[in-house]
C-alpha atoms as a PDB file:
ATOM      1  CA  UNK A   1       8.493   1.713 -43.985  1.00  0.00           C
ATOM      2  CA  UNK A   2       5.084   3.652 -44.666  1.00  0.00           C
ATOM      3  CA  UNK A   3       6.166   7.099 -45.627  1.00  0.00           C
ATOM      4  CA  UNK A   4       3.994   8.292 -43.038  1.00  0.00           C
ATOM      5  CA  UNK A   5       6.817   7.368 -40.753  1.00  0.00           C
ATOM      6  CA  UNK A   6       8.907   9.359 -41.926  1.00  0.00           C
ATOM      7  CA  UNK A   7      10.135  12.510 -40.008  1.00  0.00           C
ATOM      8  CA  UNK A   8      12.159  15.948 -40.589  1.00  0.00           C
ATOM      9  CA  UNK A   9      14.999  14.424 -38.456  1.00  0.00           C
ATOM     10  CA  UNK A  10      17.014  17.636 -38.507  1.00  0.00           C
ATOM     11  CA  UNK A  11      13.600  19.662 -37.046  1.00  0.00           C
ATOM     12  CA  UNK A  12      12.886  17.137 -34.548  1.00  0.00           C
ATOM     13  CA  UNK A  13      16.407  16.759 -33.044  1.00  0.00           C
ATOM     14  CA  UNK A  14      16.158  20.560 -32.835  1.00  0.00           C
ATOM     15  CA  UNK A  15      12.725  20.118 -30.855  1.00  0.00           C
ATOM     16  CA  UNK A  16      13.980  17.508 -28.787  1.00  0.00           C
ATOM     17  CA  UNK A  17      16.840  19.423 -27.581  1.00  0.00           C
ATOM     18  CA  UNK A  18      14.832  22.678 -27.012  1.00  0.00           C
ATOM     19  CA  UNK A  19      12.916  20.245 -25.025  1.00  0.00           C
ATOM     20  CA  UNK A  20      15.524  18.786 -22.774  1.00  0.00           C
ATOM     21  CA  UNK A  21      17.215  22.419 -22.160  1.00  0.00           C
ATOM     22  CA  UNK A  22      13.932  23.796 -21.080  1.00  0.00           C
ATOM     23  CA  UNK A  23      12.252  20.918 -18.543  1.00  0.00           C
ATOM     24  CA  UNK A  24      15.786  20.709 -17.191  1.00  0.00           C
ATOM     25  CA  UNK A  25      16.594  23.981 -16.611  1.00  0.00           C
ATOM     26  CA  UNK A  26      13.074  25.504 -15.260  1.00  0.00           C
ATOM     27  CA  UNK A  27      13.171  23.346 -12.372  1.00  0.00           C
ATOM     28  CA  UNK A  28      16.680  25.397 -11.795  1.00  0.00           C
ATOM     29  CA  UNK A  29      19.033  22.388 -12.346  1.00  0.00           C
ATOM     30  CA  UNK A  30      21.672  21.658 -15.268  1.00  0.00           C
ATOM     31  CA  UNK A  31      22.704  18.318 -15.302  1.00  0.00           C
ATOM     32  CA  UNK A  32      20.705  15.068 -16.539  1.00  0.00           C
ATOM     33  CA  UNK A  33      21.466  11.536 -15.941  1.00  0.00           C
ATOM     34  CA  UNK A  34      20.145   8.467 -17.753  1.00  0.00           C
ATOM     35  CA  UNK A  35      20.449   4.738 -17.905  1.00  0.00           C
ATOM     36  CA  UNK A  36      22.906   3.208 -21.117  1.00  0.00           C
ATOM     37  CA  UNK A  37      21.806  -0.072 -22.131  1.00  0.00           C
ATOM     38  CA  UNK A  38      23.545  -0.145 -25.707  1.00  0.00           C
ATOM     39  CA  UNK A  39      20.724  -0.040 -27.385  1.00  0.00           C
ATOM     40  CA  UNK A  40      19.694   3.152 -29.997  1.00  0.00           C
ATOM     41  CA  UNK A  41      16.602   4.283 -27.348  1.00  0.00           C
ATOM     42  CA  UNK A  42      19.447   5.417 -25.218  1.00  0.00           C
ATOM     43  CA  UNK A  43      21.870   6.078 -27.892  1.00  0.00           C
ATOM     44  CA  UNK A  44      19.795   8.318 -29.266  1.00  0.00           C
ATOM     45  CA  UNK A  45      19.076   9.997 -25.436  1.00  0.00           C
ATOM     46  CA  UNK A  46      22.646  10.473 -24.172  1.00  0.00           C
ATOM     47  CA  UNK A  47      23.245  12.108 -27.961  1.00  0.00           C
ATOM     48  CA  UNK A  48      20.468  14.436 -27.273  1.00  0.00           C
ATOM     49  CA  UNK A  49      21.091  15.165 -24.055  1.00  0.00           C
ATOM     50  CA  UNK A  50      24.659  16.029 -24.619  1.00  0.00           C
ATOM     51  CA  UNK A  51      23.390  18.485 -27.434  1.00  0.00           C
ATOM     52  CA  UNK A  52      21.408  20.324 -24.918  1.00  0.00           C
ATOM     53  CA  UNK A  53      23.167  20.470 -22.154  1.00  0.00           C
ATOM     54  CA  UNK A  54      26.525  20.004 -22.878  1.00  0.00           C
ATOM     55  CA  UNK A  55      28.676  16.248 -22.221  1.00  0.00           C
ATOM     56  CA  UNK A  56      29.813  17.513 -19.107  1.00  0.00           C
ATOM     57  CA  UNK A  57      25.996  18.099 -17.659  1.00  0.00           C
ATOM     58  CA  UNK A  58      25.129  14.501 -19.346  1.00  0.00           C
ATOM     59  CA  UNK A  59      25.727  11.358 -16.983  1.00  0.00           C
ATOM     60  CA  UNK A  60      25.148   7.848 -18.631  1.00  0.00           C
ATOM     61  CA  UNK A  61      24.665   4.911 -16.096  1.00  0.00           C
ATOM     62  CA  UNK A  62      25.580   1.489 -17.094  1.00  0.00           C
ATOM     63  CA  UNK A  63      24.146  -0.780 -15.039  1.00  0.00           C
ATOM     64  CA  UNK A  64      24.657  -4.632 -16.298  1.00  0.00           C
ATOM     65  CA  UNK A  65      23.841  -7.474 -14.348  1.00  0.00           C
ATOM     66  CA  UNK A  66      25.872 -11.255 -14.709  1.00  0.00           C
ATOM     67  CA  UNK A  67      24.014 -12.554 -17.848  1.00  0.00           C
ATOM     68  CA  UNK A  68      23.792  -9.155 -19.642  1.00  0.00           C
ATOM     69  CA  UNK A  69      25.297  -9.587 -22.995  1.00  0.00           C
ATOM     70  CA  UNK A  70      29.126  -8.145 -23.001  1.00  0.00           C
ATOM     71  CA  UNK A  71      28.273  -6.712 -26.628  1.00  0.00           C
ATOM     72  CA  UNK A  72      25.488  -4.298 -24.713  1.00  0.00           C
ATOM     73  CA  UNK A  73      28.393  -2.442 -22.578  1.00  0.00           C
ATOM     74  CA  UNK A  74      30.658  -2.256 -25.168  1.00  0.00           C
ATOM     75  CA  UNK A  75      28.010  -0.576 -26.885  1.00  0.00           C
ATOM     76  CA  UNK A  76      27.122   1.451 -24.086  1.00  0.00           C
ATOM     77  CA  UNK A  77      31.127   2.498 -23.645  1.00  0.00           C
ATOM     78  CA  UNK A  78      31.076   3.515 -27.671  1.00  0.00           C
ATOM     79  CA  UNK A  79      28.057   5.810 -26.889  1.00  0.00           C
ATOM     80  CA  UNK A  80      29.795   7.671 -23.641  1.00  0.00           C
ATOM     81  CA  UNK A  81      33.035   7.538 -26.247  1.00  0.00           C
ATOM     82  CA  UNK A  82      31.236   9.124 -29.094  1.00  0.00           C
ATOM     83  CA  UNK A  83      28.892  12.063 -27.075  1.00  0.00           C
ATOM     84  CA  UNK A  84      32.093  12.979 -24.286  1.00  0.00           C
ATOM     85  CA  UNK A  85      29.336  12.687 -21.391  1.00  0.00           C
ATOM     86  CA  UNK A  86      30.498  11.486 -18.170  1.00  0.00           C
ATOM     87  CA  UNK A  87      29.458   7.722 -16.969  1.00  0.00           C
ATOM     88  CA  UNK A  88      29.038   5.129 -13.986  1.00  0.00           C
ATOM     89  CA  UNK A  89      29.139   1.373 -14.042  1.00  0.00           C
ATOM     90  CA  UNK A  90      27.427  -0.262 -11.434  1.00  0.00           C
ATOM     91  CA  UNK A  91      26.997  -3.920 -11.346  1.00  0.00           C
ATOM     92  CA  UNK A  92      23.780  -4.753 -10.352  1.00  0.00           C
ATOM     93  CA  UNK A  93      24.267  -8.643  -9.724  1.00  0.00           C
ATOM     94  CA  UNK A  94      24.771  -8.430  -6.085  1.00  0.00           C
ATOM     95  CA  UNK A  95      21.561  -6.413  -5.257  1.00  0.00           C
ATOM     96  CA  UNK A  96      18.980  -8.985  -7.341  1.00  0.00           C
ATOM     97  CA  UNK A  97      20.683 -11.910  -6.306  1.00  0.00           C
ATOM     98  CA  UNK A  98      20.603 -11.307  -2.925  1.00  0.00           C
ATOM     99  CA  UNK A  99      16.704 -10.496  -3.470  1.00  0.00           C
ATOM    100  CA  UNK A 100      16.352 -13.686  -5.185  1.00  0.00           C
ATOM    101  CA  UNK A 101      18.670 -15.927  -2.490  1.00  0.00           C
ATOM    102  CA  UNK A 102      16.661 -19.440  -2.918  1.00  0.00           C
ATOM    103  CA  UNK A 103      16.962 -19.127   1.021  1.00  0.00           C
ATOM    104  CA  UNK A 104      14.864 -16.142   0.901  1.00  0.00           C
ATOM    105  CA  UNK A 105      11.837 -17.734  -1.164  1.00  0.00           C
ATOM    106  CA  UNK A 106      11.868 -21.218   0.872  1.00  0.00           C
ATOM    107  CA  UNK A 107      13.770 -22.764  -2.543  1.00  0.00           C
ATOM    108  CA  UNK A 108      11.160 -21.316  -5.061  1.00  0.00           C
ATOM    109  CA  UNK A 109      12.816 -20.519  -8.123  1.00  0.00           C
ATOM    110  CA  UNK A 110      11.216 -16.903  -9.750  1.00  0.00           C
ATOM    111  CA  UNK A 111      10.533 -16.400 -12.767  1.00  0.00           C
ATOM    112  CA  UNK A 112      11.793 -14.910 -15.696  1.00  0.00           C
ATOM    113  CA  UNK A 113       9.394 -11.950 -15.737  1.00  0.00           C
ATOM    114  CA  UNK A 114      10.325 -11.322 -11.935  1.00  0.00           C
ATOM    115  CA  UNK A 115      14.047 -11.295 -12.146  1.00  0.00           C
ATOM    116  CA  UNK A 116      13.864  -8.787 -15.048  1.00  0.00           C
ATOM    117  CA  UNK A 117      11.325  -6.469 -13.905  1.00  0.00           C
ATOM    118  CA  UNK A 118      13.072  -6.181 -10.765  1.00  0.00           C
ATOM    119  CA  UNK A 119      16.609  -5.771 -12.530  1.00  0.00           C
ATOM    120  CA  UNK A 120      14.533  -2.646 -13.901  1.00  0.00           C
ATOM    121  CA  UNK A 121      13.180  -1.333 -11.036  1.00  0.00           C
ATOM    122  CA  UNK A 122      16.855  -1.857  -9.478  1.00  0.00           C
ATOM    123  CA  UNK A 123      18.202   0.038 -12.401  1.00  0.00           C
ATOM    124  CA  UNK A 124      16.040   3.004 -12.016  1.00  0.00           C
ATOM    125  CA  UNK A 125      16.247   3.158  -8.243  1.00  0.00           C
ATOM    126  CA  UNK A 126      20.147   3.469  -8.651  1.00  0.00           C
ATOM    127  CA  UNK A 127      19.355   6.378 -11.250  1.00  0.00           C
ATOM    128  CA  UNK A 128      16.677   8.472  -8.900  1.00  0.00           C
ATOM    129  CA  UNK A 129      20.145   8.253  -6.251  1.00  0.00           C
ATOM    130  CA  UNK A 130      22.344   9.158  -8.377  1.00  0.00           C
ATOM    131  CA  UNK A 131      20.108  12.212  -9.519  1.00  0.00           C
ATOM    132  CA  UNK A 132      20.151  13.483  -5.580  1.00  0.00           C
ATOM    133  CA  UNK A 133      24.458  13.137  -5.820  1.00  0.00           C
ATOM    134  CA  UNK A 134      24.311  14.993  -8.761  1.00  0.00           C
ATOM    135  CA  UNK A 135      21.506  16.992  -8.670  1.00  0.00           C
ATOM    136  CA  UNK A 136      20.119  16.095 -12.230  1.00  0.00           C
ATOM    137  CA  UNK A 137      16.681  15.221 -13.904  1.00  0.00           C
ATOM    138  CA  UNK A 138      16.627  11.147 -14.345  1.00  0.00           C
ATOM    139  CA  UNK A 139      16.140  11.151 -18.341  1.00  0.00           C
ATOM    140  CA  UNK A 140      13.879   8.583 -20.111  1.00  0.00           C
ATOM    141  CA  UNK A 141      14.467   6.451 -22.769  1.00  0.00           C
ATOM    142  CA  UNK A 142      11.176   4.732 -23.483  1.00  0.00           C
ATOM    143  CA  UNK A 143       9.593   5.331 -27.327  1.00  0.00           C
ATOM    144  CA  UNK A 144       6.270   5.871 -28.325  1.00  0.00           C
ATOM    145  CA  UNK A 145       5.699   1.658 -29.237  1.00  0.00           C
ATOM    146  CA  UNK A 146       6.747   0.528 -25.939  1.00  0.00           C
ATOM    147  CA  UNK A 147       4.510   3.406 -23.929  1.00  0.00           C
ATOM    148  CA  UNK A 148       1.707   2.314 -26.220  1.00  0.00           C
ATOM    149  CA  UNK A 149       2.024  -1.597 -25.841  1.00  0.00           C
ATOM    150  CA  UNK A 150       3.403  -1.395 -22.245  1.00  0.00           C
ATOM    151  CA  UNK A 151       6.397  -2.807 -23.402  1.00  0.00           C
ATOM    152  CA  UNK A 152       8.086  -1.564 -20.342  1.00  0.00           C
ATOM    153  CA  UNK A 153       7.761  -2.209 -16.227  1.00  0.00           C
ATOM    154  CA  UNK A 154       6.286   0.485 -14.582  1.00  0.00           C
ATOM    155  CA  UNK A 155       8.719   2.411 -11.986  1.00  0.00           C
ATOM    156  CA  UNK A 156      11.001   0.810 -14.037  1.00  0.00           C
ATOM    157  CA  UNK A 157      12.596   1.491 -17.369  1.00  0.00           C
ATOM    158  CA  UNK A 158       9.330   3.681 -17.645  1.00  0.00           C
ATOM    159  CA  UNK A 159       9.836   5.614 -15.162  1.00  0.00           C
ATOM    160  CA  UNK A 160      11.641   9.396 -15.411  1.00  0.00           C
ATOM    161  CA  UNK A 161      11.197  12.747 -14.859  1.00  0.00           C
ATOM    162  CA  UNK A 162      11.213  13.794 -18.847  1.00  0.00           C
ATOM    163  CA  UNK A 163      11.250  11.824 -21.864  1.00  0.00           C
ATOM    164  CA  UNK A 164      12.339  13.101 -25.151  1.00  0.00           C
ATOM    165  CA  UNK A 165      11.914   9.682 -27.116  1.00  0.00           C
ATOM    166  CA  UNK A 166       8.300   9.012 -25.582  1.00  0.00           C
ATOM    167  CA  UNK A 167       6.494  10.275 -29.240  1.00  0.00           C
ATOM    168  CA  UNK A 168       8.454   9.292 -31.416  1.00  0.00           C
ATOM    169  CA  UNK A 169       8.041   5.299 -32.790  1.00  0.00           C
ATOM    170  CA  UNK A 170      10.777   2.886 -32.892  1.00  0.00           C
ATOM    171  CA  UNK A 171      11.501   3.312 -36.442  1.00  0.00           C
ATOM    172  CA  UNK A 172      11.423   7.340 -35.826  1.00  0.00           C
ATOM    173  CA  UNK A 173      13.986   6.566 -33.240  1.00  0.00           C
ATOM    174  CA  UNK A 174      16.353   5.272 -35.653  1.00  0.00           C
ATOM    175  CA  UNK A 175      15.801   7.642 -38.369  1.00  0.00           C
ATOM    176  CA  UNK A 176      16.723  10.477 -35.321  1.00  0.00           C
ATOM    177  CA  UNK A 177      19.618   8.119 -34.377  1.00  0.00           C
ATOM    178  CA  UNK A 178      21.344   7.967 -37.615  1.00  0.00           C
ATOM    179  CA  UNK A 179      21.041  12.051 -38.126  1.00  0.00           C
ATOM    180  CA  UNK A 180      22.676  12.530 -34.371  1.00  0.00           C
ATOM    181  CA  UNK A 181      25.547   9.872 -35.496  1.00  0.00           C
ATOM    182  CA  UNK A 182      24.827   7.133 -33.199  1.00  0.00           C
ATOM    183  CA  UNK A 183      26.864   4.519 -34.142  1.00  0.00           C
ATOM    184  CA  UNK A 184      25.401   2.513 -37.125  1.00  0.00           C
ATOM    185  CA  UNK A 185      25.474  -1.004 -35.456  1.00  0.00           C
ATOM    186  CA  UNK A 186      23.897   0.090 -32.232  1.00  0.00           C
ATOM    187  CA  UNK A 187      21.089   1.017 -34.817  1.00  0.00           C
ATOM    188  CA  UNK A 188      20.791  -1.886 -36.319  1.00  0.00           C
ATOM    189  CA  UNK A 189      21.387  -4.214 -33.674  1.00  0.00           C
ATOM    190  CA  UNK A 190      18.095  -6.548 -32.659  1.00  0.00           C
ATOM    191  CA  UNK A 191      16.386  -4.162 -29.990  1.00  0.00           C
ATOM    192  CA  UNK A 192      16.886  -6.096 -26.615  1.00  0.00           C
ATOM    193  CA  UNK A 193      16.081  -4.936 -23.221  1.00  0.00           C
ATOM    194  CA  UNK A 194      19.013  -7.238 -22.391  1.00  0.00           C
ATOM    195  CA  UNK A 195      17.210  -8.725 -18.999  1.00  0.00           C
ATOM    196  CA  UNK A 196      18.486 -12.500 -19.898  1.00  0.00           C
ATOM    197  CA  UNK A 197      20.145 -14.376 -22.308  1.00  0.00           C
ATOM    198  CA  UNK A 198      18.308 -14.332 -25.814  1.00  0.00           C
ATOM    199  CA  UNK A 199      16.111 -11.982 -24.870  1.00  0.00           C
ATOM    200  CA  UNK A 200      14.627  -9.935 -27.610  1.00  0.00           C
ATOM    201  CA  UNK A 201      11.818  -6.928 -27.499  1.00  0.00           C
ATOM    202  CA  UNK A 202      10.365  -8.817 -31.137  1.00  0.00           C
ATOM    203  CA  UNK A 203      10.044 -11.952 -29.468  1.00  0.00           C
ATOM    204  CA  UNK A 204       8.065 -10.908 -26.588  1.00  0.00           C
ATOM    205  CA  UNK A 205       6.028  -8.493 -28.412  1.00  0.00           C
ATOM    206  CA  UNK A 206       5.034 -11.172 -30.766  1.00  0.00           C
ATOM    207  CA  UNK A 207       5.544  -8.530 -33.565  1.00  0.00           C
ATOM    208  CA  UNK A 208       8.248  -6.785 -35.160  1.00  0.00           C
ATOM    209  CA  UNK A 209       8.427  -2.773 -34.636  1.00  0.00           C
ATOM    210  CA  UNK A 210       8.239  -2.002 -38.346  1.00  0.00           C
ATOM    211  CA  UNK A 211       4.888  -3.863 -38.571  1.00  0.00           C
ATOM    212  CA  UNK A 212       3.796  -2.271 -35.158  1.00  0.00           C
ATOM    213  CA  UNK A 213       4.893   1.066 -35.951  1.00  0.00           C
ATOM    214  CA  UNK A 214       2.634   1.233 -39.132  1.00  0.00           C
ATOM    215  CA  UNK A 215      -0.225  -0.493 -37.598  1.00  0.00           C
ATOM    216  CA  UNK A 216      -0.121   2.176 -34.521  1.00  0.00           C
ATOM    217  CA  UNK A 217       0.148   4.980 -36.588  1.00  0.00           C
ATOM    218  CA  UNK A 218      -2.749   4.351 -38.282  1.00  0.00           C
ATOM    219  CA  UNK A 219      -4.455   3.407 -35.107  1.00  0.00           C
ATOM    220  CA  UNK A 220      -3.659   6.227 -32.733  1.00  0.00           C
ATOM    221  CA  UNK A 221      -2.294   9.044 -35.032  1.00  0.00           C
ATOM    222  CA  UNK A 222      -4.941   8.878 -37.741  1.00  0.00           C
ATOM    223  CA  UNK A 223      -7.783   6.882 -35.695  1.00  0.00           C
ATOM    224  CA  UNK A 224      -8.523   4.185 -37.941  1.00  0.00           C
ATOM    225  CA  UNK A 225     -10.845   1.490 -37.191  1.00  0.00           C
ATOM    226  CA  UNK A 226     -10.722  -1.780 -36.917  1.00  0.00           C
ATOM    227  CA  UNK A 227     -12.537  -2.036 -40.473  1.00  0.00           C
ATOM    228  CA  UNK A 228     -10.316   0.866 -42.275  1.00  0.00           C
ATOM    229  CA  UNK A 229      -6.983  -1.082 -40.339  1.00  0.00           C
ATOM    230  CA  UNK A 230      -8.441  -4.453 -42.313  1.00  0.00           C
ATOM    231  CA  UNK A 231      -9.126  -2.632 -45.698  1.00  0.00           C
ATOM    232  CA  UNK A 232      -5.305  -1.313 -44.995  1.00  0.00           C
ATOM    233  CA  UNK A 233      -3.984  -4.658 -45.483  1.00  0.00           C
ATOM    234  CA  UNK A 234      -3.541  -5.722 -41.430  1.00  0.00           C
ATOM    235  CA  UNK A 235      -4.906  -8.837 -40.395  1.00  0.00           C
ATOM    236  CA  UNK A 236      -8.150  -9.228 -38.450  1.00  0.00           C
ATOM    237  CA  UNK A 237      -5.762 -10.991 -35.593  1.00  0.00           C
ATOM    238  CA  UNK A 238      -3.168  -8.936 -35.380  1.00  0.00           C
ATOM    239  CA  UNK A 239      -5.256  -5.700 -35.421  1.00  0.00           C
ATOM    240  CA  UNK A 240      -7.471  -7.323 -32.330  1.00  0.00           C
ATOM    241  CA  UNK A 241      -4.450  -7.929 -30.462  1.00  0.00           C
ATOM    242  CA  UNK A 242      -2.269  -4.913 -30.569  1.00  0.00           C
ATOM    243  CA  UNK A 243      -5.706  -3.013 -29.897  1.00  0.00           C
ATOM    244  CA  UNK A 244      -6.664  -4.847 -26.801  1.00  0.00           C
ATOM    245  CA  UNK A 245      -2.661  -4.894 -25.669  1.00  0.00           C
ATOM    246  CA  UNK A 246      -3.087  -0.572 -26.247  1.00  0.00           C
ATOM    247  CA  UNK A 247      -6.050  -0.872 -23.944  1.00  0.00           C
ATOM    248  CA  UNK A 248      -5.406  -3.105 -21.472  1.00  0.00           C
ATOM    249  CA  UNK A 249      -2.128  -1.137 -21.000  1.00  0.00           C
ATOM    250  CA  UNK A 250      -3.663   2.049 -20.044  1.00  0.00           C
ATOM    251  CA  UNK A 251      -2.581   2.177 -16.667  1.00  0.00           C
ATOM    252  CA  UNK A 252       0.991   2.285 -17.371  1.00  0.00           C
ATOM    253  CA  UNK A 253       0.460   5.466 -18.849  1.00  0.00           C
ATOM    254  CA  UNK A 254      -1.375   7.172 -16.323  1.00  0.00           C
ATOM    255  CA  UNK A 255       0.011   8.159 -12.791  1.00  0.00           C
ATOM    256  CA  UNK A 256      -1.519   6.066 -10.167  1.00  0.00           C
ATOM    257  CA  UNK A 257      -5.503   6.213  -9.633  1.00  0.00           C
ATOM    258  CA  UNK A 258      -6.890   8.662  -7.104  1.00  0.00           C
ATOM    259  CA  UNK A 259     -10.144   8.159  -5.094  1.00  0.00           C
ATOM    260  CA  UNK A 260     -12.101  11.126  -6.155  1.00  0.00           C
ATOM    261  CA  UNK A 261     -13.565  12.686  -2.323  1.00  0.00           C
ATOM    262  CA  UNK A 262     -12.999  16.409  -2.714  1.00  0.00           C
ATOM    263  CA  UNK A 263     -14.133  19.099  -4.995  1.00  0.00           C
ATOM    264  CA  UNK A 264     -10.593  19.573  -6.332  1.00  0.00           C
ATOM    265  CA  UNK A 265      -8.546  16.120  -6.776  1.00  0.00           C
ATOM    266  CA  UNK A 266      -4.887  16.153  -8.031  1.00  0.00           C
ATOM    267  CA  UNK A 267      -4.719  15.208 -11.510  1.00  0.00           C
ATOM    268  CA  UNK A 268      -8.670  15.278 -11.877  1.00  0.00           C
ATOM    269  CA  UNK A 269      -9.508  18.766 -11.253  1.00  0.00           C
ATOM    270  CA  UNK A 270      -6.137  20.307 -10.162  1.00  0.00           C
ATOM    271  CA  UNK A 271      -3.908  19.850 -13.325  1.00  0.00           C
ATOM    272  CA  UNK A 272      -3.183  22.868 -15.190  1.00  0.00           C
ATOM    273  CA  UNK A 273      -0.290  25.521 -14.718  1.00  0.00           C
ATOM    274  CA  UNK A 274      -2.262  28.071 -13.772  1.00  0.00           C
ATOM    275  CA  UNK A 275      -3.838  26.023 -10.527  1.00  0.00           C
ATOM    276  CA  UNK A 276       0.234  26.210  -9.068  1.00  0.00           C
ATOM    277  CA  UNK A 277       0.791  29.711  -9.926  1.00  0.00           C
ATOM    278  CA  UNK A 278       2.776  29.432 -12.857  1.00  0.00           C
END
């Protein structure tokens, strides 16, 4: 790992969980809830989360569906185990396979892609209802590599009302896991967003997170170019790609495009605390 990776764990679990007390608490809640798939993103989440606000303000949400791996909610029971927060299970089988009834689609079968971004989208519905039961903020769990690839599904897994993992990288993640005693085999566990069998996050990225990780940092944090990335030791290819992927996945990023017609447009013109009193 490049050394410019590296992070005062300690200081930035102290951050984090300045973080979490203050976004939940100034919107005059106490509670948070968040989705466990047994996987160190979350881990590392429910951890901080139960730091902040205590384990009895802290719900974790497992939500697996019929080919989830049985290793994921054990995982995801160690993790509710190990922090004290309080937890749900909801299978979420019925719900997409009733979407996906064959008789429904006139016999076309959907693809991969569908079935799991909608398993997402069906996993973070169930959270936003579950944060009107218990009146908490829904918690994110997305990292700083999958925001910047788009390694995600928007108004899914991406989706959240605060996210205290979204700048930190993968490999950042795990150093901050291992100082908040996450389990050590949830952190070194192959990173799956567990939406079929053999799914892997590598796999579809095309790229490993170390390599990422070091090639974004130099990218975005320091804003190399293309030519400085090269003399870095990258390749040519892999530099183009992960660029064009950063840019072409803008638009997860960014709340949904307004038509610009008035003098003051929300999130154009109207976007600083002062414009809503504060």
């Amino acid at each position: 790992m490049s050394a410019s990776l590296e992070i005062d764990s300690e200081f930035t679990i102290q951050v984090l969980t300045r973080f979490i007390q203050i976004e939940v608490t100034k919107v005059g809640l106490k509670n948070a809830l968040l989705g466990l798939s047994g996987g160190v993103d979350s881990a590392a989440a429910a951890f901080l989360c139960a730091r902040a606000l205590g384990p009895e303000h802290v719900w974790g949400v497992m939500m697996p569906y019929r080919t989830s791996a049985p290793e994921s909610l054990e995982d995801a029971r160690k993790v509710v185990q190990a922090t004290g927060i309080q937890s749900r299970e909801i299978d979420i089988t019925p719900m997409v396979d009733a979407y996906f009834d064959p008789a429904r689609w006139s016999g076309t079968e959907a693809s991969m892609v569908r079935r799991g971004n909608k398993m997402a989208r069906e996993r973070m519905s169930i959270l936003y209802d579950l944060s009107a039961e218990l009146s908490a903020l829904v918690v994110g769990t997305s990292n700083k590599t999958e925001i910047l690839l788009g390694y995600g599904t928007i108004y899914g897994d991406m989706a959240s009302a605060l996210n205290p993992l979204g700048d930190l990288y993968k490999t950042q993640v795990k150093q901050a896991a291992r100082a908040l005693g996450v389990p050590e085999n949830i952190i070194q566990k192959q990173p799956s967003a567990d939406l079929w069998q053999g799914q892997t996050d590598e796999g579809e990225l095309g790229v490993t997170y170390a390599e990422a990780d070091k090639l974004l940092y130099h990218l975005i944090d320091e804003r190399a170019s293309k030519k400085e990335l090269i003399t870095l030791g990258f390749e040519e290819k892999r530099v183009c790609e992960v660029t064009e992927r950063v840019r072409r996945m803008q638009f997860k990023r960014k709340p949904p495009l307004i038509a610009k017609v008035s003098r003051r447009t929300v999130d154009y013109d109207f976007q600083y605390a002062r414009d809503w009193g504060a």
